[in-house]
C-alpha atoms as a PDB file:
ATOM      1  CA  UNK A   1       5.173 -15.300  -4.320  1.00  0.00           C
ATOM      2  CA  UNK A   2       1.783 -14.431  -2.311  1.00  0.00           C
ATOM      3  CA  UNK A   3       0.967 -10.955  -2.007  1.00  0.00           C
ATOM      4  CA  UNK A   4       2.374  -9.108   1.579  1.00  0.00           C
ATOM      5  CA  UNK A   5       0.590  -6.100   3.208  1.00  0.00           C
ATOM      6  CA  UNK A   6       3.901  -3.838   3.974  1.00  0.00           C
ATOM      7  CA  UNK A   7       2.745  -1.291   6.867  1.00  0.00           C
ATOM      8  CA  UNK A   8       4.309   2.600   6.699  1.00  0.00           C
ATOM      9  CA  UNK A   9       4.908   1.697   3.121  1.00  0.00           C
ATOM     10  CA  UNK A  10       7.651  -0.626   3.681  1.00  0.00           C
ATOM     11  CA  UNK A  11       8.192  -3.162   0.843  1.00  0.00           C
ATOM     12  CA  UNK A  12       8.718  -6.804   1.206  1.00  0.00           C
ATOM     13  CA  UNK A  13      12.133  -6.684  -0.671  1.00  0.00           C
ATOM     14  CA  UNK A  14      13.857  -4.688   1.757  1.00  0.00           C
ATOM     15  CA  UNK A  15      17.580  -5.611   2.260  1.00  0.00           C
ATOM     16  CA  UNK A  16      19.637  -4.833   5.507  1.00  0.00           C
ATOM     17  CA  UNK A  17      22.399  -3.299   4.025  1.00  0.00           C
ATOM     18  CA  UNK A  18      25.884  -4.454   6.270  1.00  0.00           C
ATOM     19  CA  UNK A  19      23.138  -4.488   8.908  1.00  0.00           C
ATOM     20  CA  UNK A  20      22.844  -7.964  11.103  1.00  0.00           C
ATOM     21  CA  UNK A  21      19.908  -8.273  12.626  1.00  0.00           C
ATOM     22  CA  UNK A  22      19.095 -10.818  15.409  1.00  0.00           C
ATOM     23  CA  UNK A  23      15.876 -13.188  15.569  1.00  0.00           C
ATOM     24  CA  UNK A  24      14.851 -15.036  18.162  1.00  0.00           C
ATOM     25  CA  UNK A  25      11.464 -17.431  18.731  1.00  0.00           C
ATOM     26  CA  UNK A  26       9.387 -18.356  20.957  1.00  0.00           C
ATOM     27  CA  UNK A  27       7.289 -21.506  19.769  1.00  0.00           C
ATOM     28  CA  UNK A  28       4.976 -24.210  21.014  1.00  0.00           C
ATOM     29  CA  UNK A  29       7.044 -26.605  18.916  1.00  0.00           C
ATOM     30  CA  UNK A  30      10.895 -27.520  19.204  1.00  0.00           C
ATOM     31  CA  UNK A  31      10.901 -28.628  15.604  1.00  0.00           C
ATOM     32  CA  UNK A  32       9.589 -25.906  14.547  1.00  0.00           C
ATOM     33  CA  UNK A  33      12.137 -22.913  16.205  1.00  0.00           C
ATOM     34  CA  UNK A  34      14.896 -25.146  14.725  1.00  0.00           C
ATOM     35  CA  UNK A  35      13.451 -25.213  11.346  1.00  0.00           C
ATOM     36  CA  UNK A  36      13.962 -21.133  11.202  1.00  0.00           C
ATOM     37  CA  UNK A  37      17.650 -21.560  12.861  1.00  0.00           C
ATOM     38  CA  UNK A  38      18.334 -23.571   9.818  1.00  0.00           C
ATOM     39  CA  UNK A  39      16.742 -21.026   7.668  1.00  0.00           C
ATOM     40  CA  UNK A  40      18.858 -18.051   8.719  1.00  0.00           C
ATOM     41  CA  UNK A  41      21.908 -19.780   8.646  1.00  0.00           C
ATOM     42  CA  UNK A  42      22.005 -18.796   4.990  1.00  0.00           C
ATOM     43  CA  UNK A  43      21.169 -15.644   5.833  1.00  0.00           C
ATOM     44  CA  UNK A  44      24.046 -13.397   6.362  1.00  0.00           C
ATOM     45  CA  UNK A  45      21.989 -10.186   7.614  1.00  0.00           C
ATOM     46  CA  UNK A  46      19.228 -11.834   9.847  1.00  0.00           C
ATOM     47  CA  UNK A  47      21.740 -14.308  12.666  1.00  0.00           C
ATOM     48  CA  UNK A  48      19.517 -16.545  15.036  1.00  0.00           C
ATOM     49  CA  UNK A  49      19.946 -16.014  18.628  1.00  0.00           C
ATOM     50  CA  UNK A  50      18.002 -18.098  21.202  1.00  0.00           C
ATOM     51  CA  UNK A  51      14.784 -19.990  21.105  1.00  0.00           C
ATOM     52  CA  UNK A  52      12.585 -20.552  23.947  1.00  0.00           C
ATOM     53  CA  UNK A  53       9.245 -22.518  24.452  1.00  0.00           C
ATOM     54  CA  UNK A  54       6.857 -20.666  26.994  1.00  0.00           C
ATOM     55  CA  UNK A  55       6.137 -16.836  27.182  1.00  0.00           C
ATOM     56  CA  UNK A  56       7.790 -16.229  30.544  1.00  0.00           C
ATOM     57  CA  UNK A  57      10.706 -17.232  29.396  1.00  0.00           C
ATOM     58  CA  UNK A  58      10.323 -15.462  26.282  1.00  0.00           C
ATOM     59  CA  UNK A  59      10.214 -12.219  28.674  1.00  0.00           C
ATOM     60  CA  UNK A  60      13.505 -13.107  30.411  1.00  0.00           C
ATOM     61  CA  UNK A  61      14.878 -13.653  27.038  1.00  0.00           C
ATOM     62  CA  UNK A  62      13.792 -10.076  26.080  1.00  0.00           C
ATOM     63  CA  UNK A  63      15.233  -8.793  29.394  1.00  0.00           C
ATOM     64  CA  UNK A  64      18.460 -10.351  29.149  1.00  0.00           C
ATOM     65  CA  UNK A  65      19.918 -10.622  25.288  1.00  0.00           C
ATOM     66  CA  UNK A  66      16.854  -8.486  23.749  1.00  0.00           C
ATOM     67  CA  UNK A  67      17.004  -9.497  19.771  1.00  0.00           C
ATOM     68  CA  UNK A  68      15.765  -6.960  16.842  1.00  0.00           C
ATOM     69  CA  UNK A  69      12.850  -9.256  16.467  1.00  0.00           C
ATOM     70  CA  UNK A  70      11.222 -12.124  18.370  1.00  0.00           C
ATOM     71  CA  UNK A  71       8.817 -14.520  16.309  1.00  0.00           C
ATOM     72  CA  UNK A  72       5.539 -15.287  18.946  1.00  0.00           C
ATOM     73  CA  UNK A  73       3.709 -18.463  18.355  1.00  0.00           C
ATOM     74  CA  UNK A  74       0.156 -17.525  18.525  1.00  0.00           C
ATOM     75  CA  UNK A  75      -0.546 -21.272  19.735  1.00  0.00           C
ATOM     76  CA  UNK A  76      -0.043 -20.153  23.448  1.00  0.00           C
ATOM     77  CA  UNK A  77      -3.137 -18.227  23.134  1.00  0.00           C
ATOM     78  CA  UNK A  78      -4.685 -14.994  22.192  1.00  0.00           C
ATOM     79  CA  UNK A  79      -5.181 -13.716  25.407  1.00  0.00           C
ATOM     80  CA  UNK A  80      -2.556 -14.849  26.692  1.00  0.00           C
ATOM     81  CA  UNK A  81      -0.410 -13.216  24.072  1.00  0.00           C
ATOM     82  CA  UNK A  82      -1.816  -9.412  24.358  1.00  0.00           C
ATOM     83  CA  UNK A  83      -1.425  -9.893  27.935  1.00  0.00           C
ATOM     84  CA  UNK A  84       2.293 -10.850  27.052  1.00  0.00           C
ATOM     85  CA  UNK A  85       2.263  -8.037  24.971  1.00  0.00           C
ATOM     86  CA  UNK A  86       1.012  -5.296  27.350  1.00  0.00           C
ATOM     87  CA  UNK A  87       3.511  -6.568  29.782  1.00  0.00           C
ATOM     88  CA  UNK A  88       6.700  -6.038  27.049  1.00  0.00           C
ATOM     89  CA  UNK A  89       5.449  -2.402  26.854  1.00  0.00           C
ATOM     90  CA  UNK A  90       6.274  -2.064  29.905  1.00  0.00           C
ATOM     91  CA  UNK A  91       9.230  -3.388  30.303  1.00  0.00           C
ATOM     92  CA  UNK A  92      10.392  -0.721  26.968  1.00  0.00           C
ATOM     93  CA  UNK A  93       9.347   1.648  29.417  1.00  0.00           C
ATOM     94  CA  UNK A  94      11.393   1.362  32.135  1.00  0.00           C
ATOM     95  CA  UNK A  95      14.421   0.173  30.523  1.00  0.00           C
ATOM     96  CA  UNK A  96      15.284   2.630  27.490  1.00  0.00           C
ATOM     97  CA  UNK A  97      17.377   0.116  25.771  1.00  0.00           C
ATOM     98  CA  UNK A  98      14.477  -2.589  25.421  1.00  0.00           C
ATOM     99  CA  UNK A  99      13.222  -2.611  22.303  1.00  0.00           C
ATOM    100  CA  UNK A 100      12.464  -5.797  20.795  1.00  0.00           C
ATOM    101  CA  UNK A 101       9.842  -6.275  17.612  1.00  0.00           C
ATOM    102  CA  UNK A 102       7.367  -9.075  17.927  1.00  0.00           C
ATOM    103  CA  UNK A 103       5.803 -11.229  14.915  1.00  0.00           C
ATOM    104  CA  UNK A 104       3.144 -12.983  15.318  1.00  0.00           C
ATOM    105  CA  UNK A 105       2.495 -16.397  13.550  1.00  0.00           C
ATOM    106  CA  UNK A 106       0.316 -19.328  13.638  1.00  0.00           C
ATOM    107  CA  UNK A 107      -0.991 -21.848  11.097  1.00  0.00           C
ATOM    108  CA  UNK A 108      -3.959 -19.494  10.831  1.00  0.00           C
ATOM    109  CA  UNK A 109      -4.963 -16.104  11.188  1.00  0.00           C
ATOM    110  CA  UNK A 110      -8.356 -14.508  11.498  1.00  0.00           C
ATOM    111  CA  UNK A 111      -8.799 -10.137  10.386  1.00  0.00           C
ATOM    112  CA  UNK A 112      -9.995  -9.829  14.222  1.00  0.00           C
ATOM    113  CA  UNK A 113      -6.884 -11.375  15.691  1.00  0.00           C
ATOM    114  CA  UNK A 114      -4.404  -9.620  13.171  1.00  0.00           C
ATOM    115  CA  UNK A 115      -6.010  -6.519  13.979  1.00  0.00           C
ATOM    116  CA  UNK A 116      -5.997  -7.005  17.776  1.00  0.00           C
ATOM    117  CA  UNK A 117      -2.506  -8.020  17.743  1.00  0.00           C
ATOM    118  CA  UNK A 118      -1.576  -4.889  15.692  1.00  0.00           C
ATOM    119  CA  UNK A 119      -3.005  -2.829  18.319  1.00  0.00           C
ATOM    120  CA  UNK A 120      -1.796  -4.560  21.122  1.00  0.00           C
ATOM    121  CA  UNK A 121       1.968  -3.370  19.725  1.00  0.00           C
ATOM    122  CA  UNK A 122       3.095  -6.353  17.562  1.00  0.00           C
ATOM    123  CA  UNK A 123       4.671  -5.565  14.471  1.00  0.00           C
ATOM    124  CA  UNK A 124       4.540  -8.512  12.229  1.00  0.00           C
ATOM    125  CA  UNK A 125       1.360 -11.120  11.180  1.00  0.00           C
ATOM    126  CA  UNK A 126       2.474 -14.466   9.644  1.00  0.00           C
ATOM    127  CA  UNK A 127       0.997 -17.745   8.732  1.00  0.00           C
ATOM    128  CA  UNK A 128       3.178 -20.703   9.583  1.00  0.00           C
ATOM    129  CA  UNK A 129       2.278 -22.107   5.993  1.00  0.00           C
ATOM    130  CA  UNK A 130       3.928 -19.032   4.958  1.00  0.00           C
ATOM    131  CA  UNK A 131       6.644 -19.745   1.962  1.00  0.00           C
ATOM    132  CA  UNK A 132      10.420 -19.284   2.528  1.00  0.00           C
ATOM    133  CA  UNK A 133      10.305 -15.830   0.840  1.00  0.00           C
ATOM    134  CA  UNK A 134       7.407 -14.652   1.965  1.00  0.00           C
ATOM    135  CA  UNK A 135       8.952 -15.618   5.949  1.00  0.00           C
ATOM    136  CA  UNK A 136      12.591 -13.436   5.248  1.00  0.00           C
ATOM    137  CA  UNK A 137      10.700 -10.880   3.416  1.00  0.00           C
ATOM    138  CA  UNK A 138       8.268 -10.219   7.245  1.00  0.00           C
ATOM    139  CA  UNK A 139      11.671 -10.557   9.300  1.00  0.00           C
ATOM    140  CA  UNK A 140      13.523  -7.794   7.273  1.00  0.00           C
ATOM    141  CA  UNK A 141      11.020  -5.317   7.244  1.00  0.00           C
ATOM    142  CA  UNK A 142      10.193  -5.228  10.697  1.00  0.00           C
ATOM    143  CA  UNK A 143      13.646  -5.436  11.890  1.00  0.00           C
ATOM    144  CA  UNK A 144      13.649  -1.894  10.250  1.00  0.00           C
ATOM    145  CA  UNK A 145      11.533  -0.687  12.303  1.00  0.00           C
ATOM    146  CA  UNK A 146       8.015  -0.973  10.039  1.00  0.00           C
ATOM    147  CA  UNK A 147       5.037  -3.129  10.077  1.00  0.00           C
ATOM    148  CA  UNK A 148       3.863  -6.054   7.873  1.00  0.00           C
ATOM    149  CA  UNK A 149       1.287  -8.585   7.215  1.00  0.00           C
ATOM    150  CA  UNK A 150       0.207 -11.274   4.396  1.00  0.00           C
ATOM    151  CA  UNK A 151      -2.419 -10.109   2.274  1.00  0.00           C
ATOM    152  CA  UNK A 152      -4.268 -13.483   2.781  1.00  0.00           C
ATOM    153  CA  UNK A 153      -5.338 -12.113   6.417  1.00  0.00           C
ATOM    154  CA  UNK A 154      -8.095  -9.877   4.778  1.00  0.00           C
ATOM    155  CA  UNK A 155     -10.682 -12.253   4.248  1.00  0.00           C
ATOM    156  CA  UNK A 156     -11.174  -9.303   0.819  1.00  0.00           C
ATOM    157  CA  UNK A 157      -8.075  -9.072  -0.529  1.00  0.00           C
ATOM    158  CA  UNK A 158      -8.720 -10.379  -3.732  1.00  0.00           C
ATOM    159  CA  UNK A 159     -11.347  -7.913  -4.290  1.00  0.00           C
ATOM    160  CA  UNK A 160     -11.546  -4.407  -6.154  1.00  0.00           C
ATOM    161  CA  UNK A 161     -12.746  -1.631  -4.763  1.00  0.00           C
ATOM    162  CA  UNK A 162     -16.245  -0.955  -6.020  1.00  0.00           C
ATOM    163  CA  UNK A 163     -16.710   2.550  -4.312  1.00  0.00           C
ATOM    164  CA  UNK A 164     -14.352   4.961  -3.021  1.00  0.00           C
ATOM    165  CA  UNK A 165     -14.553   5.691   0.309  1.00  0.00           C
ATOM    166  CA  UNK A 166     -14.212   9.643  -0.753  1.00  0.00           C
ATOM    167  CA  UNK A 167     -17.530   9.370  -2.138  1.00  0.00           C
ATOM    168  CA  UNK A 168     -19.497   7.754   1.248  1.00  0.00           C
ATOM    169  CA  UNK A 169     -21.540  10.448   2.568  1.00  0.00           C
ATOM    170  CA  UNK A 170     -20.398  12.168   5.181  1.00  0.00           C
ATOM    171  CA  UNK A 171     -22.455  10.085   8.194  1.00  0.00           C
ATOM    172  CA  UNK A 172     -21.240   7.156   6.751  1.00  0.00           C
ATOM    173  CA  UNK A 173     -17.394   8.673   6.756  1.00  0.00           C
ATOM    174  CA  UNK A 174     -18.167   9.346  10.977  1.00  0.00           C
ATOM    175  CA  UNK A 175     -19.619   5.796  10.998  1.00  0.00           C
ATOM    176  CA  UNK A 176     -16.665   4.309   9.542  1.00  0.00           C
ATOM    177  CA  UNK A 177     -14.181   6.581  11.179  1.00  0.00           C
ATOM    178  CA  UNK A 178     -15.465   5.264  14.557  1.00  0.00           C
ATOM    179  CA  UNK A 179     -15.976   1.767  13.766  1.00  0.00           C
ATOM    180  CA  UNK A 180     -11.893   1.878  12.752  1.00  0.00           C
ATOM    181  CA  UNK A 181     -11.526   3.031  16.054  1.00  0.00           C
ATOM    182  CA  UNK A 182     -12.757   0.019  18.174  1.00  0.00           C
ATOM    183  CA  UNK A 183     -16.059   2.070  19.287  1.00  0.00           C
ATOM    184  CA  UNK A 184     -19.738  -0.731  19.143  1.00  0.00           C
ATOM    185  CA  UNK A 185     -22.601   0.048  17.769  1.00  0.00           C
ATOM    186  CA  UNK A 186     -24.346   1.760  20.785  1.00  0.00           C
ATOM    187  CA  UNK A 187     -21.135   3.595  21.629  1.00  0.00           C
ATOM    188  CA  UNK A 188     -21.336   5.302  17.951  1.00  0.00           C
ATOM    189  CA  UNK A 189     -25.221   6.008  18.471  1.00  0.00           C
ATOM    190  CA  UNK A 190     -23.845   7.759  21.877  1.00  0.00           C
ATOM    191  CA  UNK A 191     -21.347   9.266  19.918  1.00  0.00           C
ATOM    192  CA  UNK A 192     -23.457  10.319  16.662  1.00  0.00           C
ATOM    193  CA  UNK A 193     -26.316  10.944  18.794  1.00  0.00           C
ATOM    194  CA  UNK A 194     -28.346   8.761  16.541  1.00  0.00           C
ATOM    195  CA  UNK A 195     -30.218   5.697  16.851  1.00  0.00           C
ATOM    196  CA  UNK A 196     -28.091   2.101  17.155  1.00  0.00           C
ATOM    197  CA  UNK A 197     -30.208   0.788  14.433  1.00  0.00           C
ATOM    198  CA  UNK A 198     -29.127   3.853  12.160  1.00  0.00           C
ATOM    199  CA  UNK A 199     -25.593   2.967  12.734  1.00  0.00           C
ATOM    200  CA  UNK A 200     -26.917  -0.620  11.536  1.00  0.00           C
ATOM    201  CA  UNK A 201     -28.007   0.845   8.351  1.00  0.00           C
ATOM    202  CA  UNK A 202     -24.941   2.802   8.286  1.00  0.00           C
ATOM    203  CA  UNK A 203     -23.010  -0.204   8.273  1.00  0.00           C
ATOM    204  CA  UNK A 204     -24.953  -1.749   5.951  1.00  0.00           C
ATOM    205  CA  UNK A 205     -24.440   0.833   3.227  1.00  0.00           C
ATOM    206  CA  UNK A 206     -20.930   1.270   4.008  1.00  0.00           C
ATOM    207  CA  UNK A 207     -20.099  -2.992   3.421  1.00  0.00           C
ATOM    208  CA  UNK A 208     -22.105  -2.610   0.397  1.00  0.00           C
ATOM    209  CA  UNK A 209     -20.464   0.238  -1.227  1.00  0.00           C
ATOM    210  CA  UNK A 210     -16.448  -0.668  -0.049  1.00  0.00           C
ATOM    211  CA  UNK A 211     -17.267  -4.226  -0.688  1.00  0.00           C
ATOM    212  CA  UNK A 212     -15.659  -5.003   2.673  1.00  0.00           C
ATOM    213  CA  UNK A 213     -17.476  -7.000   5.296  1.00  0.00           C
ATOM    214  CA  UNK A 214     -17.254  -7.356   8.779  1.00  0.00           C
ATOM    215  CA  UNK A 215     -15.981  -4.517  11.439  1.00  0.00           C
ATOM    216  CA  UNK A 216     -12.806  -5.903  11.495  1.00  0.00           C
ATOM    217  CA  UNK A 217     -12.532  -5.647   7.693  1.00  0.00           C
ATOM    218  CA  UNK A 218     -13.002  -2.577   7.467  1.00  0.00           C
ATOM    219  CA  UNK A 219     -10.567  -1.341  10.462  1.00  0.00           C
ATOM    220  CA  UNK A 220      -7.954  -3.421   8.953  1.00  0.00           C
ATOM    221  CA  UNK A 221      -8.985  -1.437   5.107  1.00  0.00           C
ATOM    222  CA  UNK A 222      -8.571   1.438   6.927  1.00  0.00           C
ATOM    223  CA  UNK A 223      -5.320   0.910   7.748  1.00  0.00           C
ATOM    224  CA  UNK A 224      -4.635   0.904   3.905  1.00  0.00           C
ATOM    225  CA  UNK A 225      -7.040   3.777   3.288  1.00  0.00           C
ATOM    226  CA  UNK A 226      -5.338   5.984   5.539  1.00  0.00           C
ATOM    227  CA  UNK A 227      -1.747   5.385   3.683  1.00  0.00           C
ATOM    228  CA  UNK A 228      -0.614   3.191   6.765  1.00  0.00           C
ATOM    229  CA  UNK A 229      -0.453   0.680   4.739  1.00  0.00           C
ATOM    230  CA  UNK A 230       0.675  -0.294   1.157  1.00  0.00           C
ATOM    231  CA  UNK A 231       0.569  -3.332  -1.150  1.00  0.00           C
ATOM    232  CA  UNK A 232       3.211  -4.842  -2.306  1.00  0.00           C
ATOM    233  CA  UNK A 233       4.004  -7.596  -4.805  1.00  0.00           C
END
């Protein structure tokens, strides 16, 4: 089975216990929503609920019989998604009882989307070419409350770590630390009172020596870095 990325250290064997929790979907494809029905019907601690084909709808489905998790087709759109998003967190705020994980999936996803979806509040990344195991193994841990994501999403994740990140010096650390955050180049010469090509260099040095590349990369490595998340077999 492929490699998963469990998030707070979750692992991707994770039973329910007498626990049933509920899925629903929302997906650009009938076929699809009805293919994961028939999965959980031999699942006797994840029960389908309710599918639905556009986002609004998804919403009222939330509203009205909110399940443990909903699966979210990212083939509506990425904006159109964190805008979804933003709008469920607001929902959870005025009702108390709201509280609905969202997974993600699509036949492909990029580091910068995973990571922007992450942020935006979903819990779960998955590719649609995902196996069966690999699919049950992302519904049960989030419906426990944790995050989780394929390995294959880091363009890296077959590498080895060629340099600890201990051992980057201590501009580099800052560098790194604000480049996890979401802060551009000019913002972290603002920042670091330095010079936006020096944060170029920066980021040169710190690709070579982690081995990851690309800003996204290396928010998403962070992630692991910082014990948020663990690998898992």
């Amino acid at each position: 089975m492929p490699n998963a990325t469990a998030i707070n250290g979750a692992s991707n064997n994770i039973g329910l216990g007498n626990t049933v929790k509920t899925i629903s979907i929302c997906d650009t494809q009938p076929v699809t929503a009805e293919g994961i029905r028939n999965l959980l019907d031999a699942c006797p601690d994840l029960q389908f609920l309710e599918m639905t084909d556009s986002l609004p709808q998804a919403l009222e489905l939330v509203r009205r019989t909110p399940p443990d998790v909903l699966i979210l087709d990212k083939a509506f759109g990425i904006q159109a998604i964190l805008e979804w998003l933003t709008q469920l967190r607001a929902e959870e705020m005025k009702a108390a009882g709201l509280r609905t994980t969202i997974v993600v999936w699509g036949i492909s996803v990029t580091e910068a989307e995973a990571l922007r979806f992450l942020q935006a509040g979903a819990r779960g990344i998955l590719r649609k070419t995902a196996t069966v195991p690999v699919v049950l193994a992302c519904l049960r841990t989030v419906a426990l409350g944790r995050s989780w994501m394929e390995d294959c999403v880091f363009r890296d994740s077959a590498r080895s770590d060629r340099y600890p990140r201990s051992q980057l010096t201590g501009r580099e650390q800052q560098v790194l630390e604000l480049v996890e955050q979401g802060f551009k180049n000019k913002e972290i010469a603002t920042e670091l009172g330095i010079r936006p090509g020096t944060v170029k260099i920066h980021l040169k040095h710190i690709f070579e020596k982690t081995g990851v590349r690309g800003r996204y990369g290396l928010a998403l490595s962070g992630l692991k870095d910082r014990g948020l998340v663990s690998m898992t077999a």
